[in-house]
Protein backbone atom coordinates (compact mmCIF):
# COMPACT_ATOMS: atom_id res chain seq x y z
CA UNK A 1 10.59 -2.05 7.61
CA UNK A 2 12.52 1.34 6.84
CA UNK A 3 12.29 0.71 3.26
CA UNK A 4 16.28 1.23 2.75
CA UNK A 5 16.17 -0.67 -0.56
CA UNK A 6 13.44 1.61 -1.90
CA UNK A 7 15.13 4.73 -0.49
CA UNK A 8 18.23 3.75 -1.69
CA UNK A 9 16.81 3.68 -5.51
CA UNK A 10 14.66 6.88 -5.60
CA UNK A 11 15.57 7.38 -9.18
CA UNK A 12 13.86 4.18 -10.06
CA UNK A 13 11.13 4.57 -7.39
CA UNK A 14 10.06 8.25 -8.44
CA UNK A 15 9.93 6.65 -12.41
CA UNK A 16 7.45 4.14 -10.82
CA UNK A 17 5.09 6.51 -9.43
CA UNK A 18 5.46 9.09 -12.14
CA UNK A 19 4.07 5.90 -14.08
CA UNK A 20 1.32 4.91 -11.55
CA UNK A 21 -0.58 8.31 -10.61
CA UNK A 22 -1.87 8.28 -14.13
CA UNK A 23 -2.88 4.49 -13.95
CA UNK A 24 -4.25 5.26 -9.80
CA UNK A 25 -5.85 8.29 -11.00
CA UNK A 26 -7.78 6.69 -14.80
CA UNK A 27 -8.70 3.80 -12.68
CA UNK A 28 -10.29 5.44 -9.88
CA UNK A 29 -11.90 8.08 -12.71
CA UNK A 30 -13.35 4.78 -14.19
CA UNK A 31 -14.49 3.41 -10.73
CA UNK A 32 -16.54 6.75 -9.71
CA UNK A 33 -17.66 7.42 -13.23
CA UNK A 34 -19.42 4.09 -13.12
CA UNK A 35 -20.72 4.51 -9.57
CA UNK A 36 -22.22 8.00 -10.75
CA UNK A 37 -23.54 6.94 -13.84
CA UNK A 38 -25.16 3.27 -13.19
CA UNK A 39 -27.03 4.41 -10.01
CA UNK A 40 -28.01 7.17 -11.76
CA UNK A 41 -29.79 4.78 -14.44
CA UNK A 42 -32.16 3.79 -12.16
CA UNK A 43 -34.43 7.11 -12.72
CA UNK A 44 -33.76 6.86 -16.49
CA UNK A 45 -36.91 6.74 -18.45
CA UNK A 46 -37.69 3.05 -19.71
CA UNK A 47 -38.13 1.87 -23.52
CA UNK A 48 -38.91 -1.70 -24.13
CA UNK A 49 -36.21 -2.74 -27.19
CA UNK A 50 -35.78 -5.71 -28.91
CA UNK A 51 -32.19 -7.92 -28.67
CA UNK A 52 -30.95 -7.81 -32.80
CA UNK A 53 -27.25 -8.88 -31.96
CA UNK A 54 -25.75 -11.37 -29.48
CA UNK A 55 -22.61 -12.43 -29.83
CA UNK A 56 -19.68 -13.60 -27.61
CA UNK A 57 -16.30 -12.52 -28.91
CA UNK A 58 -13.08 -14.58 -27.59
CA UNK A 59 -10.01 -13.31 -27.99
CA UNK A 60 -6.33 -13.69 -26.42
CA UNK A 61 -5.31 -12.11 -23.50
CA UNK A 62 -1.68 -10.28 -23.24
CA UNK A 63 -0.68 -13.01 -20.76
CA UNK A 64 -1.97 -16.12 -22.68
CA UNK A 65 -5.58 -16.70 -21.67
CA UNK A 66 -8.70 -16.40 -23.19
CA UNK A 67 -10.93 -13.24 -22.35
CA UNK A 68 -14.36 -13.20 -23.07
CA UNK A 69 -17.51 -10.59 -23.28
CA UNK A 70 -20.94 -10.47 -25.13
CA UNK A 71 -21.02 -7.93 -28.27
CA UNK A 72 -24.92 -6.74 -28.00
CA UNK A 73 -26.84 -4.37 -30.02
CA UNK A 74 -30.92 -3.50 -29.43
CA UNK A 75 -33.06 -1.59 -30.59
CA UNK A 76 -36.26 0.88 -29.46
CA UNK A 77 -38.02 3.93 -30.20
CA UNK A 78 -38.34 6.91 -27.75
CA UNK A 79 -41.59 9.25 -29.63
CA UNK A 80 -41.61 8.73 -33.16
CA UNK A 81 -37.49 8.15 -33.35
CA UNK A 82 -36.02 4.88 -33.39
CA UNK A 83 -32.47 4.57 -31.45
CA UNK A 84 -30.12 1.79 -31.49
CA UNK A 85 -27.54 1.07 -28.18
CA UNK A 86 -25.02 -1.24 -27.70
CA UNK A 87 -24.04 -1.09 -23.73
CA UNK A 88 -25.12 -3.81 -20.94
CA UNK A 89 -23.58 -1.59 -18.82
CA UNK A 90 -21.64 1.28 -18.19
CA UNK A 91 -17.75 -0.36 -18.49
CA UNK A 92 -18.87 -3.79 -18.21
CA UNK A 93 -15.73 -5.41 -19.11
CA UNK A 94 -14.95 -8.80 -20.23
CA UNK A 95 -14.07 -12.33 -18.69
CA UNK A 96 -12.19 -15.03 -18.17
CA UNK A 97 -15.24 -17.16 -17.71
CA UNK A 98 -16.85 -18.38 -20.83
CA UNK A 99 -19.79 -19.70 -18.62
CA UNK A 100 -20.28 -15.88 -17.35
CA UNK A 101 -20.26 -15.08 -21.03
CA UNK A 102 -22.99 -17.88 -21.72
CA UNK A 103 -25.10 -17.32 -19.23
CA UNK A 104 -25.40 -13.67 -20.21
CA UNK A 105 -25.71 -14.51 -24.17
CA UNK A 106 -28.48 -16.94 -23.14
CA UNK A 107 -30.12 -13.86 -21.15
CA UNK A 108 -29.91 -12.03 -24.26
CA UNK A 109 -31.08 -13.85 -27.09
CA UNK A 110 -31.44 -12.74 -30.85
CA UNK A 111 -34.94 -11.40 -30.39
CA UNK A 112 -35.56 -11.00 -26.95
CA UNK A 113 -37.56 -8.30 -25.34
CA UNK A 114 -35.35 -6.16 -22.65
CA UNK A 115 -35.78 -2.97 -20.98
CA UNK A 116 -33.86 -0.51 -21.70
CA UNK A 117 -32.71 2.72 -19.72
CA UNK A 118 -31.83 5.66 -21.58
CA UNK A 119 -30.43 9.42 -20.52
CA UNK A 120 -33.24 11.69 -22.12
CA UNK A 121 -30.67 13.93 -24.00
CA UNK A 122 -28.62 10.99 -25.39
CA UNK A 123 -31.17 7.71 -25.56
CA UNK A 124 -28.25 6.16 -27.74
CA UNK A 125 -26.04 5.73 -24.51
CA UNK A 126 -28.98 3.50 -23.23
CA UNK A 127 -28.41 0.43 -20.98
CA UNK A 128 -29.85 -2.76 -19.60
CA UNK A 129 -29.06 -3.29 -16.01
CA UNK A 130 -28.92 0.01 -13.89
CA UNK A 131 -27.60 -0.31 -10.36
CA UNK A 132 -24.30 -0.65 -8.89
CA UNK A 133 -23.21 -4.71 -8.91
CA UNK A 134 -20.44 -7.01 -7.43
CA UNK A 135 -17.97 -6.23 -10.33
CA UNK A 136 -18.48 -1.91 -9.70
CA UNK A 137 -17.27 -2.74 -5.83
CA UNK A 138 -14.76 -5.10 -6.97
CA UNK A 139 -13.43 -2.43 -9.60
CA UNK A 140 -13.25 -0.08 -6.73
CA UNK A 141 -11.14 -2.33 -3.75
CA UNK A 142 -8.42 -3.02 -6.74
CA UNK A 143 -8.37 0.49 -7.06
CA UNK A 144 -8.11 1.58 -3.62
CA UNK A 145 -5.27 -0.94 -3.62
CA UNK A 146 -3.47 0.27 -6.51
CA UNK A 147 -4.02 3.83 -5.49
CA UNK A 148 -2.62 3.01 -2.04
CA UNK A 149 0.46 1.89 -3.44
CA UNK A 150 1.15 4.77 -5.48
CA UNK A 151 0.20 7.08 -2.41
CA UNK A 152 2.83 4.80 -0.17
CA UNK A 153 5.39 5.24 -2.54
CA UNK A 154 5.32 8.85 -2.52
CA UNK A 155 5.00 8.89 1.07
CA UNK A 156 8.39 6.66 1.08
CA UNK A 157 9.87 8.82 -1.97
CA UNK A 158 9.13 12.33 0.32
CA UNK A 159 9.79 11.63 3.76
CA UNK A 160 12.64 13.15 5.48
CA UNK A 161 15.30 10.62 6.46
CA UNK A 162 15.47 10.24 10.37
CA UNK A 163 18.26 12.54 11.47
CA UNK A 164 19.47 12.54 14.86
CA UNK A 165 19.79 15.58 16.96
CA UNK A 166 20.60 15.57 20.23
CA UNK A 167 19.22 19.16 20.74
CA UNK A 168 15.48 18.43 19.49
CA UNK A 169 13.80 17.62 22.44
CA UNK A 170 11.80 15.38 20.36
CA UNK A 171 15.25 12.97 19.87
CA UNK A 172 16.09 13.14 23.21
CA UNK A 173 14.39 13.91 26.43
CA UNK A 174 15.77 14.06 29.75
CA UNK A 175 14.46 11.91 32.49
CA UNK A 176 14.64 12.47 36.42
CA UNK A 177 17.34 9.68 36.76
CA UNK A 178 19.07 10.23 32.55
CA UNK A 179 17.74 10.63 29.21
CA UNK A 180 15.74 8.75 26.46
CA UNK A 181 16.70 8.95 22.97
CA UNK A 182 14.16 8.22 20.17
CA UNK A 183 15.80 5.72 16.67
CA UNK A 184 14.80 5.52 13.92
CA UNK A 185 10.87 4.55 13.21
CA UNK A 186 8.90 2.54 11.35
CA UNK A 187 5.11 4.56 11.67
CA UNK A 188 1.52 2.78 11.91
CA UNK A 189 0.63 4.80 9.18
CA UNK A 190 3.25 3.53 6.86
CA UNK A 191 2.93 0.29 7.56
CA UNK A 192 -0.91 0.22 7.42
CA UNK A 193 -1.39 2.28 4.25
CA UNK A 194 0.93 -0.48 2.59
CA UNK A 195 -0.68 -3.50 3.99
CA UNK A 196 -3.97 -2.42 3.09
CA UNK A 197 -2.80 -1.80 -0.32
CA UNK A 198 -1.40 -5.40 -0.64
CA UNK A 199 -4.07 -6.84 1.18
CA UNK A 200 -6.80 -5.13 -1.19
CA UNK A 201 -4.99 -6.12 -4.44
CA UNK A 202 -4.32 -10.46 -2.76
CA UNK A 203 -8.28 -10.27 -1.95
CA UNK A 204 -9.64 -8.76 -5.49
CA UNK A 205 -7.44 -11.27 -7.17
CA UNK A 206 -8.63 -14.32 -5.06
CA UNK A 207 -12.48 -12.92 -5.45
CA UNK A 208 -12.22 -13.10 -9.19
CA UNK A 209 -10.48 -16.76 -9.17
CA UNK A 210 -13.22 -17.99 -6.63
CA UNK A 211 -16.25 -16.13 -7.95
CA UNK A 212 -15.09 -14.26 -11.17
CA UNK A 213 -15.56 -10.87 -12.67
CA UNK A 214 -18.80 -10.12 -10.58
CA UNK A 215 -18.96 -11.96 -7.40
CA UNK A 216 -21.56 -11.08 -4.67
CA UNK A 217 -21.15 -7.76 -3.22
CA UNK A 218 -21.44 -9.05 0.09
CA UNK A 219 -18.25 -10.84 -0.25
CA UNK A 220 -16.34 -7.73 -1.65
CA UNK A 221 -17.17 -5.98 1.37
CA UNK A 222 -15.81 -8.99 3.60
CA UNK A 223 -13.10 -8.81 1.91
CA UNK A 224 -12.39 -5.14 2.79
CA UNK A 225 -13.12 -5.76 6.01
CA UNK A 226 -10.54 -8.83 6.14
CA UNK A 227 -7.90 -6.69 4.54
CA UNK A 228 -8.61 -3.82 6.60
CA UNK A 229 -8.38 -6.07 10.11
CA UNK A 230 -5.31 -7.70 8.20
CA UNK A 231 -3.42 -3.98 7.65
CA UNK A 232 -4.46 -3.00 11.39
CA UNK A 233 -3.04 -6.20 12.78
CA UNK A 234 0.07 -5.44 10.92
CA UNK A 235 0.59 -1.67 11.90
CA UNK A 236 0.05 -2.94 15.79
CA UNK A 237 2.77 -5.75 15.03
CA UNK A 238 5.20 -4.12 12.47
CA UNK A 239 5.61 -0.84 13.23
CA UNK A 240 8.35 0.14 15.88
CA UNK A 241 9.04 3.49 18.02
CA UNK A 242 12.73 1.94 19.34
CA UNK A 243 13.97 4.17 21.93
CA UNK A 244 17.37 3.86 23.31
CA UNK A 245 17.33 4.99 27.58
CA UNK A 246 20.18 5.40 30.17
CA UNK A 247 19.84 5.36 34.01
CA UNK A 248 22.10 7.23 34.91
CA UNK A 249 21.51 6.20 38.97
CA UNK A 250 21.33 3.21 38.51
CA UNK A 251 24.22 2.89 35.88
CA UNK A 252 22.13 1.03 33.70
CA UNK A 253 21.29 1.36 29.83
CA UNK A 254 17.99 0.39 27.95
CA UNK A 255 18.52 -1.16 24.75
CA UNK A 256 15.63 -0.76 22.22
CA UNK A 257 12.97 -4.04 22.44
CA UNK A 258 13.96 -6.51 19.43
CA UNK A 259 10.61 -8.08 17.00
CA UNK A 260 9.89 -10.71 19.75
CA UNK A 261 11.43 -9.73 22.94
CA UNK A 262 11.43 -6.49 25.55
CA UNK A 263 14.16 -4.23 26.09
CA UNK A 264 17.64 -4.96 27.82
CA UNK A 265 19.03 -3.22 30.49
CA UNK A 266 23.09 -3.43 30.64
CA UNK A 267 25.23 -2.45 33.32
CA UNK A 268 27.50 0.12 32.39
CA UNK A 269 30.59 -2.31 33.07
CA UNK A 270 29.54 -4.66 30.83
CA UNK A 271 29.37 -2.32 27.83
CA UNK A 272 31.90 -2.53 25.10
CA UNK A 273 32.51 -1.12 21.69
CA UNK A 274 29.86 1.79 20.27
CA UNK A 275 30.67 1.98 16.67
CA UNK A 276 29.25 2.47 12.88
CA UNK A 277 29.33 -0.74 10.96
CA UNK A 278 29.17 -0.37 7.20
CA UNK A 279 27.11 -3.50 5.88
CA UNK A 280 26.42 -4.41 2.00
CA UNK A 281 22.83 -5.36 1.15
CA UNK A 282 21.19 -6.68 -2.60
CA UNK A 283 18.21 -4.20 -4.21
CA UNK A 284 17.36 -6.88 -6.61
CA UNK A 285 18.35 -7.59 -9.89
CA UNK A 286 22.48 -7.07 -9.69
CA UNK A 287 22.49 -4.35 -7.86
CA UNK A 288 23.31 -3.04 -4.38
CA UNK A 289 23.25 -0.14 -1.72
CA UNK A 290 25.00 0.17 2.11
CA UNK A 291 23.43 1.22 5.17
CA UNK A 292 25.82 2.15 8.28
CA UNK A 293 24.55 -0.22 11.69
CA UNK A 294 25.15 1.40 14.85
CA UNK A 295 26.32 -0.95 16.94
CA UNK A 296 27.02 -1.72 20.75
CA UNK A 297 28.87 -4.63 21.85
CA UNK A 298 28.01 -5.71 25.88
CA UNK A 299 28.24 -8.99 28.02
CA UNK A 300 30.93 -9.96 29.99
CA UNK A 301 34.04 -12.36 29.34
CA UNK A 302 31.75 -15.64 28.99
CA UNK A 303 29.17 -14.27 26.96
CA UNK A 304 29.78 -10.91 24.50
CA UNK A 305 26.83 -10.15 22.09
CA UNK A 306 26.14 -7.04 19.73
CA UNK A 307 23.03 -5.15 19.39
CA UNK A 308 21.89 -2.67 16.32
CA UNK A 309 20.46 -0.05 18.00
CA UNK A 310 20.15 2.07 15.05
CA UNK A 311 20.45 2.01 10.93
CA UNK A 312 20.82 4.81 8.87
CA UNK A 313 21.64 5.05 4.94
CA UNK A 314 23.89 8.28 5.92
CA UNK A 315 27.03 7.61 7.44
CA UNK A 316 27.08 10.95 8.90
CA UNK A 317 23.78 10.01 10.79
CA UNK A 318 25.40 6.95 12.00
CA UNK A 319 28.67 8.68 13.11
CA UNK A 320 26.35 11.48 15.07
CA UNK A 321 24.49 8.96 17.11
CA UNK A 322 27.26 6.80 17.81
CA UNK A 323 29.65 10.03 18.91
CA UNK A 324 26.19 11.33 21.33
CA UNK A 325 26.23 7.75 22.83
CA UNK A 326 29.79 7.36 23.83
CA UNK A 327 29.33 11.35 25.49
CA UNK A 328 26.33 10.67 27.22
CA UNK A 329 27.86 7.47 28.56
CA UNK A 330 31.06 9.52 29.70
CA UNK A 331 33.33 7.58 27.16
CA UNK A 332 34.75 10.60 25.20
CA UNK A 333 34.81 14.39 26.11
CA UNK A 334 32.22 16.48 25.21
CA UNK A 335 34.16 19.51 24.32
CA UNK A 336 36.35 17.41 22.08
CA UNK A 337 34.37 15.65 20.20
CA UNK A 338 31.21 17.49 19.24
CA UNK A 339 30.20 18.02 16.23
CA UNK A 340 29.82 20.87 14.09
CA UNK A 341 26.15 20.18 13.34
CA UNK A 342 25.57 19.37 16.57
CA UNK A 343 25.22 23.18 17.73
């Protein structure tokens, strides 16, 4: 959950968010413009107009599929001047439904009677149904996805790589019996931010394949609140503080808690190796990147096993924690061995 493959590509991850803040930002323009503008039609003045077009229009979608929406046209006089409007609503969009399509061209019949709302200083940008709908609050949770995911991505594209510094008390903290040292993190924010993004996107997608293009706003809200209990869940479960301790009375260290089990304490005697591994790992598509493990090998002559404490896409990271390890541990000499960055 450190995101090394994205990190590792941030020419190809800043082209994808140059591309998506204009798409986040349109689509969320579209989303409050049509909040703004269809509650507002409910204190529009009223005309009674007359239906003299109906007409669904098919055509092909980019994908393959059919898309569907009603071409209507009405007229009505406001005074003595006669106006002519075209809208249902403000961005009502088409469908992949042709029954949603026919049960609206039915509604709207060559010749029926309507109501329509008009804005006093332009009556030609009239409508038929004020009031915010299903399909305005499903417009708005694929766009809090979608502008989640560009905001993570910049978050991931800007944030300073972990670096390890034995001198920030925030890295490392002395204890009454030795020291803790904080590894690299995965935050709740991160993770939530993301899940909530995916989660918004899976549950707008699975609304309009269960219900369509305008399904019941109850069930839009339900599914916020699923993906929002779904992204908290995650951030409680996914995202990791690791700390690695040392007791130094005890001659005992505290390797960071793994995904499903709680820290290990070795005895100092049973400690091995402490060393950077260089490991190879696929971005997709051909290509590749390296991250550097740090590594300690511990267990006795029966049983020897090797624990990642740490994993940093800098080698020089890597080497730094390693190094502090093996002089907090007594294994090398700290006048030696230190580091020029490490004053």
């Amino acid at each position: 959950m450190q995101f090394f493959a994205i990190r590792a590509k941030t020419g190809g991850l800043w082209f994808a968010i140059l591309l998506g803040i204009p798409i986040a930002l349109i689509f969320d323009w579209i989303v409050l413009d049509g909040f703004i503008w269809q509650s507002k039609a409910h204190s529009f003045p009223k005309a009674m107009a007359v239906v003299t077009r109906s007409e669904i229009i098919e055509r092909r979608g980019s994908k393959g599929g059919t898309k569907y929406s009603l071409e209507l046209t009405y007229q009505f006089s406001v005074g003595e001047q006669r106006h002519s409007a075209t809208r249902l609503r403000y961005y009502s969009g088409e469908t992949t439904r042709r029954s949603e399509a026919e049960q609206l061209h039915s509604e709207y019949r060559v010749g029926r009677s309507v109501v329509a709302y008009y804005p006093p200083e332009s009556p030609d940008e009239a409508i038929l149904r004020p009031g915010v709908e299903g399909t305005d609050y499903l417009r708005a949770l694929f766009a809090l996805g979608v502008s989640l995911l560009v905001f993570g991505g910049i978050r991931i594209a800007m944030a300073k790589q972990f670096g390890f510094n034995p001198n920030d008390p925030e890295c490392v903290q002395q204890t009454d019996n030795g020291w803790v040292a904080q590894l690299p993190y995965t935050s709740h924010g991160g993770v939530f931010s993301l899940t909530l993004s995916g989660a918004c996107l899976i549950s707008g997608l699975g609304l309009t394949a269960s219900h369509g293009d305008n399904p019941p706003s109850v069930l839009v809200g339900a599914g916020l609140a699923v993906s929002i209990a779904i992204a908290s869940v995650a951030a409680v479960i996914f995202s990791r503080y690791p700390t690695l301790s040392a007791d130094l009375d005890a001659k005992v260290l505290i390797l960071p808690a793994t995904w499903l089990s709680g820290p290990v304490k070795v005895p100092f005697e049973q400690i091995g190796t402490i060393a950077v591994r260089e490991e190879e790992k696929s971005a997709g598509k051909g290509e590749t990147y390296v991250v550097y493990n740090c590594e300690i090998g511990w267990g006795t002559s029966a049983k020897v096993q090797i624990t990642t404490i740490a994993t940093f896409l800098d080698r020089v990271e890597a080497e730094r924690l390693v190094t502090w390890v093996k002089m907090a541990l007594g294994r090398i000499a700290a006048e030696a061995t230190v580091p020029e960055s490490f004053a």
